[in-house]
C-alpha atoms as a PDB file:
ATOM      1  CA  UNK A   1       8.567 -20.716 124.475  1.00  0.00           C
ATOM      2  CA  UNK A   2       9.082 -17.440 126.621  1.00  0.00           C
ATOM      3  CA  UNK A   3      11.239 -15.329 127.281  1.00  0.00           C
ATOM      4  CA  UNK A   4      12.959 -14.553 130.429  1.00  0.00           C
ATOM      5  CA  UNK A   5      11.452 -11.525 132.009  1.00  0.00           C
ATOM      6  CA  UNK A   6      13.394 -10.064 135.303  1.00  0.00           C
ATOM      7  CA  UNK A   7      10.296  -8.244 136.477  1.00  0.00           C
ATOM      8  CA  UNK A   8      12.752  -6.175 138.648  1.00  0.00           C
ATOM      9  CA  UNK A   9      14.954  -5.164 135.731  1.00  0.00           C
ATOM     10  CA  UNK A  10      13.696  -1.485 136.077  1.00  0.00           C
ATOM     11  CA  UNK A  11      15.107  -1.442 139.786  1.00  0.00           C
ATOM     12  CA  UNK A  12      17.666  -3.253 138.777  1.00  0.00           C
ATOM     13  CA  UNK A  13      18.806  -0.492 136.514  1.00  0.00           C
ATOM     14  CA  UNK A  14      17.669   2.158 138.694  1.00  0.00           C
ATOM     15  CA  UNK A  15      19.774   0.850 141.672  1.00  0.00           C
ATOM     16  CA  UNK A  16      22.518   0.547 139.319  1.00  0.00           C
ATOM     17  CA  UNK A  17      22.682   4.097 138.237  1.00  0.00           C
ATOM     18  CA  UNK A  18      22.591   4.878 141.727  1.00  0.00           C
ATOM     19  CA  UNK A  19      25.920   3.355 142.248  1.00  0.00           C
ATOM     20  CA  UNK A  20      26.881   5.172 139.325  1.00  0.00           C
ATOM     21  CA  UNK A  21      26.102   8.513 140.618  1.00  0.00           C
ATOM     22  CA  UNK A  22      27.970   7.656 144.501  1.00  0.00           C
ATOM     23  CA  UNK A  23      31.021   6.796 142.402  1.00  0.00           C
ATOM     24  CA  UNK A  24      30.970  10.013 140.609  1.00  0.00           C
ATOM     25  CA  UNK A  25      30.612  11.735 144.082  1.00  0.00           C
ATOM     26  CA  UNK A  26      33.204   9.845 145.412  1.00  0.00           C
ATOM     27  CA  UNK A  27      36.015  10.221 142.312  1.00  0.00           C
ATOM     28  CA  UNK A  28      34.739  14.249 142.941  1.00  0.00           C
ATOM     29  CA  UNK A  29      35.695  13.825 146.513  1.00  0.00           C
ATOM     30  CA  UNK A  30      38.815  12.067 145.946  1.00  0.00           C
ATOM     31  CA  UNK A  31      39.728  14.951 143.258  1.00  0.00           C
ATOM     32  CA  UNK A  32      39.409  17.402 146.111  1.00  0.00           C
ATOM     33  CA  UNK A  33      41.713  15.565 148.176  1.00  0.00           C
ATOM     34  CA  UNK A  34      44.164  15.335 145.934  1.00  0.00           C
ATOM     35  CA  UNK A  35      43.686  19.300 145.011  1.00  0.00           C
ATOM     36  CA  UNK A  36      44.064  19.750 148.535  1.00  0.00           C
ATOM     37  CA  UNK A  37      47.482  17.733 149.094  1.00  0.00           C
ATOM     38  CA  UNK A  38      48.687  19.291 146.091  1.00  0.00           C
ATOM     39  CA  UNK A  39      47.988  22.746 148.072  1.00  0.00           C
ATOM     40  CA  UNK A  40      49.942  21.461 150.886  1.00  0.00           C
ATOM     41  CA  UNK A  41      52.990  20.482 149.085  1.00  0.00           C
ATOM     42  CA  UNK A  42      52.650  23.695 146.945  1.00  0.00           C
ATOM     43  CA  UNK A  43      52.888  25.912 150.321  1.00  0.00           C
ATOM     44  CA  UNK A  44      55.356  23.756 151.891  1.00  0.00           C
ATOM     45  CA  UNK A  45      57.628  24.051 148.924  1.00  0.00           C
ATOM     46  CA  UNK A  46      57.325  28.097 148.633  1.00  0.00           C
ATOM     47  CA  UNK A  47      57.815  28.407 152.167  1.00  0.00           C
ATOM     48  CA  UNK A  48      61.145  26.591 151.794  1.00  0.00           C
ATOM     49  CA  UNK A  49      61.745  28.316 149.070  1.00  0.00           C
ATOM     50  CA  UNK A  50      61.588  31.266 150.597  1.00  0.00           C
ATOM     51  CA  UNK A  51      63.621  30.225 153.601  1.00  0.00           C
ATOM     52  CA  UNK A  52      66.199  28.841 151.000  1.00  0.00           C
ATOM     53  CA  UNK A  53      66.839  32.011 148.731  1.00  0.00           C
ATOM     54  CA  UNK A  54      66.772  34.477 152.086  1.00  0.00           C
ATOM     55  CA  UNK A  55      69.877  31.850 153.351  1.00  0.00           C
ATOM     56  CA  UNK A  56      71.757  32.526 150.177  1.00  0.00           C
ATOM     57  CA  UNK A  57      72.056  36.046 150.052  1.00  0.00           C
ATOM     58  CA  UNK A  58      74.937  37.636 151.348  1.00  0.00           C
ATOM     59  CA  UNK A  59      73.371  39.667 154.249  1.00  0.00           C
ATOM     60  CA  UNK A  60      70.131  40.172 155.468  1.00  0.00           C
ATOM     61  CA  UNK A  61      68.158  42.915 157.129  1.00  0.00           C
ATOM     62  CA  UNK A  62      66.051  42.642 159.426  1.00  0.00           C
ATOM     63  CA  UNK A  63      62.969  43.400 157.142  1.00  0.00           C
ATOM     64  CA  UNK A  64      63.649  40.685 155.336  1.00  0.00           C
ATOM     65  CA  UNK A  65      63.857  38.483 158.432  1.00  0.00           C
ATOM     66  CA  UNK A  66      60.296  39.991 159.018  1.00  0.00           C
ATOM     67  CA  UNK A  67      59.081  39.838 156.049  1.00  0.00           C
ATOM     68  CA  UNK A  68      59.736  36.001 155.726  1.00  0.00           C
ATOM     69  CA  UNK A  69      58.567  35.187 159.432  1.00  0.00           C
ATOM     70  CA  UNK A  70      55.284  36.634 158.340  1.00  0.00           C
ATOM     71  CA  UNK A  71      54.954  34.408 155.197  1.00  0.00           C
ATOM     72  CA  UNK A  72      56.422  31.746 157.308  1.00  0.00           C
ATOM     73  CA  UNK A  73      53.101  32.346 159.722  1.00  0.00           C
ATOM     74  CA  UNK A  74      50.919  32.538 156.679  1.00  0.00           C
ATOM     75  CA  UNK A  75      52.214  29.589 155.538  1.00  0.00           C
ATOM     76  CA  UNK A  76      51.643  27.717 158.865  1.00  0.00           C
ATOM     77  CA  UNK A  77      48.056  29.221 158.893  1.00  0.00           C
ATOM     78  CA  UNK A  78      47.360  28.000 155.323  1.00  0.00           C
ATOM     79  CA  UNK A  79      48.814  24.321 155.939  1.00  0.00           C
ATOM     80  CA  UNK A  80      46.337  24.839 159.438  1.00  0.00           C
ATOM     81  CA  UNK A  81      43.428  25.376 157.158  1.00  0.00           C
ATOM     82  CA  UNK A  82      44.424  22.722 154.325  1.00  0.00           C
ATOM     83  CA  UNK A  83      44.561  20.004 156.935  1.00  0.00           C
ATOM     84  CA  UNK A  84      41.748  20.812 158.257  1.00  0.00           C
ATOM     85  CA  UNK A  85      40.270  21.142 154.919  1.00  0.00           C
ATOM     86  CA  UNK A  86      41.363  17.703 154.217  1.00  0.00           C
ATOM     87  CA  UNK A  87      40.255  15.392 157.351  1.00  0.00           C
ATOM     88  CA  UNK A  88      37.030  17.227 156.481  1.00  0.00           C
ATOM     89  CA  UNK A  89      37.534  16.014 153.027  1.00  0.00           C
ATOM     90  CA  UNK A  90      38.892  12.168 154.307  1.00  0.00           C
ATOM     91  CA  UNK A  91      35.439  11.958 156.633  1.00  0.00           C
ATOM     92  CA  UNK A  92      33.065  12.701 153.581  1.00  0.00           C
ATOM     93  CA  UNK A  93      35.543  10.062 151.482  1.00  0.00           C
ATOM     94  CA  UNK A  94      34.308   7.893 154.764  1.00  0.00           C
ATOM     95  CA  UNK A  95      30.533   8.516 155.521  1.00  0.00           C
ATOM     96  CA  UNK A  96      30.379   8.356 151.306  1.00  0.00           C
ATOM     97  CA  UNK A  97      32.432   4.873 151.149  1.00  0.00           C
ATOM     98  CA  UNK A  98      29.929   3.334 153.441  1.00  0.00           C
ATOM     99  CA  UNK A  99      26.837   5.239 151.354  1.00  0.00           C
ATOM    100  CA  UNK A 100      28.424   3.263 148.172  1.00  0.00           C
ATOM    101  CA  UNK A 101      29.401  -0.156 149.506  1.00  0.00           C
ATOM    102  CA  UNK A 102      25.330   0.066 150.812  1.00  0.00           C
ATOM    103  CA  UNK A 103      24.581   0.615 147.078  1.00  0.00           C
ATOM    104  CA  UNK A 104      26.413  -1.891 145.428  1.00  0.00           C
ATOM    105  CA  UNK A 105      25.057  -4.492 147.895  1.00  0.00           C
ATOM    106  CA  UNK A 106      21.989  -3.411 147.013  1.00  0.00           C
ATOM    107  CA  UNK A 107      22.886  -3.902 143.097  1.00  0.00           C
ATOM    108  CA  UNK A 108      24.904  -7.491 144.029  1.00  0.00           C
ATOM    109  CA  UNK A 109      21.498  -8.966 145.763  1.00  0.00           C
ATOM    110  CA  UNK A 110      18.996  -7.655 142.517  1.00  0.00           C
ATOM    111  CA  UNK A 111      21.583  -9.168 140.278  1.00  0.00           C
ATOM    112  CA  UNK A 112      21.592 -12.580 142.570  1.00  0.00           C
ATOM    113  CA  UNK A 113      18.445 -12.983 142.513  1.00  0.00           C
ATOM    114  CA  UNK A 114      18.120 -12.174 139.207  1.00  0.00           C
ATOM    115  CA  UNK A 115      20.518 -15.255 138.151  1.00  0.00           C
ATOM    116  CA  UNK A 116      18.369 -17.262 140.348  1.00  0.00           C
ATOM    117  CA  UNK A 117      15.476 -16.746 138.866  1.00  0.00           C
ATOM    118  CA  UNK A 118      17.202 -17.036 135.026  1.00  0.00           C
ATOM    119  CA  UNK A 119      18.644 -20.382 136.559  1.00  0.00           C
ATOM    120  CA  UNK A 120      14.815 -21.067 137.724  1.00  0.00           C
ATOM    121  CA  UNK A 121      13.437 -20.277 134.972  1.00  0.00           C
ATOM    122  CA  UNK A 122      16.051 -22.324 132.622  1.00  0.00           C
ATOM    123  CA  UNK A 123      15.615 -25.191 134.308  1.00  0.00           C
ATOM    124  CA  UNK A 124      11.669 -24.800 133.871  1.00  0.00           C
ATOM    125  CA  UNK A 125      12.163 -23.782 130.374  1.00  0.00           C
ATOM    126  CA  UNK A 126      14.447 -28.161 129.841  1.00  0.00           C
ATOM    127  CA  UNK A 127      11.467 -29.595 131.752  1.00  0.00           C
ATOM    128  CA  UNK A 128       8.873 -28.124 129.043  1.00  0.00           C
ATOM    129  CA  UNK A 129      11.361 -29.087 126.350  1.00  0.00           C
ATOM    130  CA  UNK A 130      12.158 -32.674 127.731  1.00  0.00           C
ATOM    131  CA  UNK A 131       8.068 -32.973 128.770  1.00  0.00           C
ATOM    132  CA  UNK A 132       7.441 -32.188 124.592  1.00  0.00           C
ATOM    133  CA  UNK A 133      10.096 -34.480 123.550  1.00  0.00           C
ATOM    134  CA  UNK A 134       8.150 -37.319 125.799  1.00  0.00           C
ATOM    135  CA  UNK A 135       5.202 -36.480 124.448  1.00  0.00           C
ATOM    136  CA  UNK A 136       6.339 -36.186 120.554  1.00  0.00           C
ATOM    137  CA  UNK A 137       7.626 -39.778 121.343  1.00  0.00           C
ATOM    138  CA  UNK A 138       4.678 -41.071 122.903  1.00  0.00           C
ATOM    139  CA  UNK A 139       2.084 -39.931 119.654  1.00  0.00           C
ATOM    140  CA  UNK A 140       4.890 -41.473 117.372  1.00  0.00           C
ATOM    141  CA  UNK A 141       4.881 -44.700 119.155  1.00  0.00           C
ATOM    142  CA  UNK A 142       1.101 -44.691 118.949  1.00  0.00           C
ATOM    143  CA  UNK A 143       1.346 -43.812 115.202  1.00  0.00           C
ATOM    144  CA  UNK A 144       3.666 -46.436 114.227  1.00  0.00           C
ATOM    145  CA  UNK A 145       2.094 -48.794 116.666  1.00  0.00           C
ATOM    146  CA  UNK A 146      -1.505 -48.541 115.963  1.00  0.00           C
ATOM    147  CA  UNK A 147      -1.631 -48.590 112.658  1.00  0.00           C
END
């Protein structure tokens, strides 16, 4: 009897590492975003912090008051530029979603057609075994019956 032979095993397995890879790029992506949210809460937590210690002291001078409006605009610049970091970020996440769920349909029909054809091939393979077993019956019949 023979084996079962997929003969697209080697795309199979080619396909598959390609999902492999778009995952990786995707968990990389999704890494970035979260570097980039922790960026956002780490700026909006010094610039309260900055707001809050300024409050507590006894009296303030106007440099101070300066000197925190400017890190208050830097901060507001840098949140600016970490969103817009980020909804890049979110629309790569997207466009690279779609790239993946393409790749992994690709891998679900190989490996359905694949079971098909091991479910083909099975049912070939108890049609040889059932045709021998007819046949082993038949010559033992004849044996026993001819003699």
């Amino acid at each position: 009897m023979k084996t079962f032979v997929f003969a697209l095993d080697r795309v199979l397995a080619w396909r598959t590492a390609q999902v492999q890879r778009e995952e990786m790029k995707l968990e990389q992506m999704y890494t970035e975003l979260r570097a980039l949210n922790g960026a956002l809460a780490l700026v909006s937590r010094q610039r309260q912090q900055a707001e809050d210690e300024l409050r507590a002291w006894p009296r303030v001078e106007g440099k101070e008051l300066s000197a925190l409006d400017a890190f208050q605009q830097h901060a507001l610049t840098e949140r600016v530029r970490i969103a817009q970091a980020r909804a890049g970020c979110e629309q790569r996440i997207a466009a690279q979603l779609r790239v993946l769920i393409v790749k992994r349909r690709d891998v679900k029909l190989l490996e359905t057609l694949k079971l098909q054809r091991r479910t083909a091939w099975s049912r070939e393979q108890d049609r040889e075994i059932d045709q021998q077993a007819e046949e082993s019956h038949l010559a033992k019949w004849n044996r026993e019956n001819i003699q």
